[in-house]
N, C-alpha and C. Protein backbone atom coordinates (compact mmCIF):
# COMPACT_ATOMS: atom_id res chain seq x y z
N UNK A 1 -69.53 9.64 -93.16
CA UNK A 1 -70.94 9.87 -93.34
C UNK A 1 -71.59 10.05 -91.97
N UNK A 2 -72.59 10.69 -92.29
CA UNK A 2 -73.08 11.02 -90.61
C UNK A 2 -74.86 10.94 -90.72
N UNK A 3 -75.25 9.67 -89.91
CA UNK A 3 -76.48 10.07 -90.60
C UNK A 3 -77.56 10.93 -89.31
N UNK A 4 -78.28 11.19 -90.06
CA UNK A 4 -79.49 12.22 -88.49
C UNK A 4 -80.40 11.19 -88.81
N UNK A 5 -81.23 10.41 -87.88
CA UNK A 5 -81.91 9.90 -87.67
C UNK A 5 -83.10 10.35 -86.80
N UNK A 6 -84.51 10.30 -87.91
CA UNK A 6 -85.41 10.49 -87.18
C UNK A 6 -86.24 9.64 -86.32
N UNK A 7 -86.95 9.25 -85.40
CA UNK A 7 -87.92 7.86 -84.79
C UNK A 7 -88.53 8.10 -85.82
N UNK A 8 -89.41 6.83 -86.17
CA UNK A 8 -90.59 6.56 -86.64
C UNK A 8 -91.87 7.20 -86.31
N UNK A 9 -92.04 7.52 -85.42
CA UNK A 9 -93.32 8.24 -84.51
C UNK A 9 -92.85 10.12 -84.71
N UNK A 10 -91.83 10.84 -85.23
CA UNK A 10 -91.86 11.50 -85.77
C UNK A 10 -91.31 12.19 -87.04
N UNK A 11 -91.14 11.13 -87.68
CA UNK A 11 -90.96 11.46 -89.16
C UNK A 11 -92.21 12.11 -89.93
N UNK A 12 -93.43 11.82 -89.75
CA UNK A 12 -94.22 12.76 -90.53
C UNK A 12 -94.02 14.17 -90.36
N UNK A 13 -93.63 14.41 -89.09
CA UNK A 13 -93.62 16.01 -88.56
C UNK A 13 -92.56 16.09 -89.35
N UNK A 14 -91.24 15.75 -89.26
CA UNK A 14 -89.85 16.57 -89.11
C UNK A 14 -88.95 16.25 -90.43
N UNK A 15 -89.20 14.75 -90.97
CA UNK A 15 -88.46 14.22 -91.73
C UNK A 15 -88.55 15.00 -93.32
N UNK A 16 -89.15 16.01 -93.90
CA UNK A 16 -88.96 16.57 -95.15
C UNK A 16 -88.44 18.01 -94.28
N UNK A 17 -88.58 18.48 -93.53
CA UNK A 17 -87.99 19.61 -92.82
C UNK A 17 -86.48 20.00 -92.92
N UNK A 18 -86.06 18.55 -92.19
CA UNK A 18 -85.12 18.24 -92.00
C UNK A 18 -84.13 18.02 -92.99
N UNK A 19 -84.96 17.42 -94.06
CA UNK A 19 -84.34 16.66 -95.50
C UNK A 19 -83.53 17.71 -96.34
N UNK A 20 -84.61 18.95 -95.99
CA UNK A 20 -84.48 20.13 -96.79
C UNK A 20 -83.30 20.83 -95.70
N UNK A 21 -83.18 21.01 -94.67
CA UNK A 21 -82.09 21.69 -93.73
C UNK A 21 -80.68 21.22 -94.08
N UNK A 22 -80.43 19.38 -94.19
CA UNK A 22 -79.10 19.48 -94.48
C UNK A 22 -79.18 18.89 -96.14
N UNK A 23 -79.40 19.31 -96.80
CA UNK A 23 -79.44 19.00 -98.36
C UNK A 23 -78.23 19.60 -99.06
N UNK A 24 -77.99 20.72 -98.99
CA UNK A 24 -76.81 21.26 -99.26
C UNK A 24 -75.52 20.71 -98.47
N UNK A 25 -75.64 20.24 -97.29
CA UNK A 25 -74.37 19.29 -96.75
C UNK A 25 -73.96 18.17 -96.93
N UNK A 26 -72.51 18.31 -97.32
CA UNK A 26 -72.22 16.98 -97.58
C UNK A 26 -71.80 16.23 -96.56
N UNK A 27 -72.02 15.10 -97.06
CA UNK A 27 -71.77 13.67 -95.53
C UNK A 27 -72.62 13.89 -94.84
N UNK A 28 -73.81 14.61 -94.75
CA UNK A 28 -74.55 14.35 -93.95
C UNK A 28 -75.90 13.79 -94.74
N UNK A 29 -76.60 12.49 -93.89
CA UNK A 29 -77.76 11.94 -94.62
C UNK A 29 -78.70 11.53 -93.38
N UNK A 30 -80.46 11.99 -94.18
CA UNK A 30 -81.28 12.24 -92.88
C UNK A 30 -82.31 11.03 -93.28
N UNK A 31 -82.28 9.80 -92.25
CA UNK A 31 -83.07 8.69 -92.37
C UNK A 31 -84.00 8.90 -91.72
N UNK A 32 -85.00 7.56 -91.24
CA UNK A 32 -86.16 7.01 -91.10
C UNK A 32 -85.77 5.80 -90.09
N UNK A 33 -85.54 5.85 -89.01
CA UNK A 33 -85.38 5.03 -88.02
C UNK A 33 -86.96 3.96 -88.13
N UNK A 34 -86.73 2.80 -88.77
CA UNK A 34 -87.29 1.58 -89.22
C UNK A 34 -87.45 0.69 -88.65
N UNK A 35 -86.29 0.24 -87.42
CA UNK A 35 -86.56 -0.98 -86.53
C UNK A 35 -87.42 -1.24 -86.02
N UNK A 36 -87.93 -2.53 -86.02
CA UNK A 36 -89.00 -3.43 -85.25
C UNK A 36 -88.88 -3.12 -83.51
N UNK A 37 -88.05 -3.54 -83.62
CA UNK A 37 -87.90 -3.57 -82.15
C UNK A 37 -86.49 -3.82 -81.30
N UNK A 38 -86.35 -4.43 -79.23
CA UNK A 38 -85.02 -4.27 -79.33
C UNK A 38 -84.12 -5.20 -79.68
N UNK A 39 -83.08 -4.95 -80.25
CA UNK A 39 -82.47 -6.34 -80.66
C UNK A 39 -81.36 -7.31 -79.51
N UNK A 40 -81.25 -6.48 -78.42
CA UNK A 40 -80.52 -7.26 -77.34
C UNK A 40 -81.23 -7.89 -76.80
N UNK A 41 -82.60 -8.07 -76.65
CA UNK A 41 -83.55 -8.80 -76.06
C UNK A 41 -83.15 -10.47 -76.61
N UNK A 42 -82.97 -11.05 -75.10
CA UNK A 42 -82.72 -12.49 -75.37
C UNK A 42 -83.43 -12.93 -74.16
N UNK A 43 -84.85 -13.97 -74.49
CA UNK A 43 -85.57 -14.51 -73.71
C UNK A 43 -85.45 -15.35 -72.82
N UNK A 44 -84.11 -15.99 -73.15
CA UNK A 44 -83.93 -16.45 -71.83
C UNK A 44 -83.36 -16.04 -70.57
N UNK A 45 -82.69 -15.03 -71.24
CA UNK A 45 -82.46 -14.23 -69.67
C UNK A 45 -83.40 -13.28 -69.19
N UNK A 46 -84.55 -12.74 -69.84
CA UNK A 46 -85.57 -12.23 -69.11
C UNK A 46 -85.17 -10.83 -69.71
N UNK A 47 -84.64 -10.53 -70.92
CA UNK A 47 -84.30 -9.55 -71.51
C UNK A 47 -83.69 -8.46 -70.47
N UNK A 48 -82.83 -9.08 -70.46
CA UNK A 48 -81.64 -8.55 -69.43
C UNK A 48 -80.07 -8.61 -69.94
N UNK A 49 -79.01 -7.70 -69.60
CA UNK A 49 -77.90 -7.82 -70.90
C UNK A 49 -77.09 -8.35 -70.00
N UNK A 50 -76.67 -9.69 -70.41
CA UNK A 50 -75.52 -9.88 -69.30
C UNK A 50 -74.11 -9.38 -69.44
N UNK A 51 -73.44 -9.46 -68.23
CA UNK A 51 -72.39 -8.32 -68.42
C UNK A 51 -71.24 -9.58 -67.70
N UNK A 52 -69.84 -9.85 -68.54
CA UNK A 52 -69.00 -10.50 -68.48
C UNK A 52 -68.06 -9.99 -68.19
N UNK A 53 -67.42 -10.09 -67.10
CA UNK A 53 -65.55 -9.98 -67.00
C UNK A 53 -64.85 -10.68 -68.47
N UNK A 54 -64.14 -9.53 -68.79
CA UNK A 54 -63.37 -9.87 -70.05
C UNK A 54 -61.93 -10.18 -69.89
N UNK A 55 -61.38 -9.88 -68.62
CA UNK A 55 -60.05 -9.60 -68.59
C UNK A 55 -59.64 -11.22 -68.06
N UNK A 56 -58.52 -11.30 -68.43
CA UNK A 56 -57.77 -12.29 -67.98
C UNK A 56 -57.08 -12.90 -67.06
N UNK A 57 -57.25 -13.66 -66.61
CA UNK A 57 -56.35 -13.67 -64.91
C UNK A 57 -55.07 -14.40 -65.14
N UNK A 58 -54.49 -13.58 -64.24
CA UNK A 58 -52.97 -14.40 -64.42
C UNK A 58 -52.51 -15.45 -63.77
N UNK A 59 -51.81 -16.84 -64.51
CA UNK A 59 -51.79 -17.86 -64.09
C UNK A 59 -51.00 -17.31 -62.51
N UNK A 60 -51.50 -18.37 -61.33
CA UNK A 60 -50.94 -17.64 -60.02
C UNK A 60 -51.39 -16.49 -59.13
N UNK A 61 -52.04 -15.74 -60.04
CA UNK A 61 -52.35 -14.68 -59.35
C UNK A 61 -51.94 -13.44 -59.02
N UNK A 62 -50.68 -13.35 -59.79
CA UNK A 62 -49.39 -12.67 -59.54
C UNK A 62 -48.96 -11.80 -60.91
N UNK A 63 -48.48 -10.90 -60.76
CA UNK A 63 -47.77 -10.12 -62.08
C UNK A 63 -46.60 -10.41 -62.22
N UNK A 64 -46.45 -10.09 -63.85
CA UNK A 64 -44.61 -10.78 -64.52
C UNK A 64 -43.94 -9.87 -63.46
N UNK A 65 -42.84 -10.16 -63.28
CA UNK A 65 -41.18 -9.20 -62.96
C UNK A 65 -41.44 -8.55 -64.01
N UNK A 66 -40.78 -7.08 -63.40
CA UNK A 66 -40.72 -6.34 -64.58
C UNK A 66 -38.60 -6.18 -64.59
């Protein structure tokens, strides 16, 4: 499924336009972008994304023998 998403601030313009452009296609579906607001926003860090080393370190410091 694939959807086209319009903002909110222009769906009156575009969103029956549009509705009507891919209507005959299938898998494709044309929404109404609805969200409040952003959702990574976390107040205690000052709405800032923190960014983590994921990788693992190897006990030692060192790589297996291969």
């Amino acid at each position: 499924m694939i959807y086209y998403v319009i903002p909110r601030e222009l769906a009156d313009k575009y969103y029956e336009e549009f509705k009507r452009r891919f209507e005959g296609v299938e898998g494709v579906e044309v929404i109404i972008d609805r969200r409040e607001g952003e959702r990574r926003v976390e107040l205690e860090h000052g709405g800032q994304r923190i960014l983590r080393d994921r990788r693992r370190r190897r006990p030692g410091g060192t790589f297996p023998d291969l």
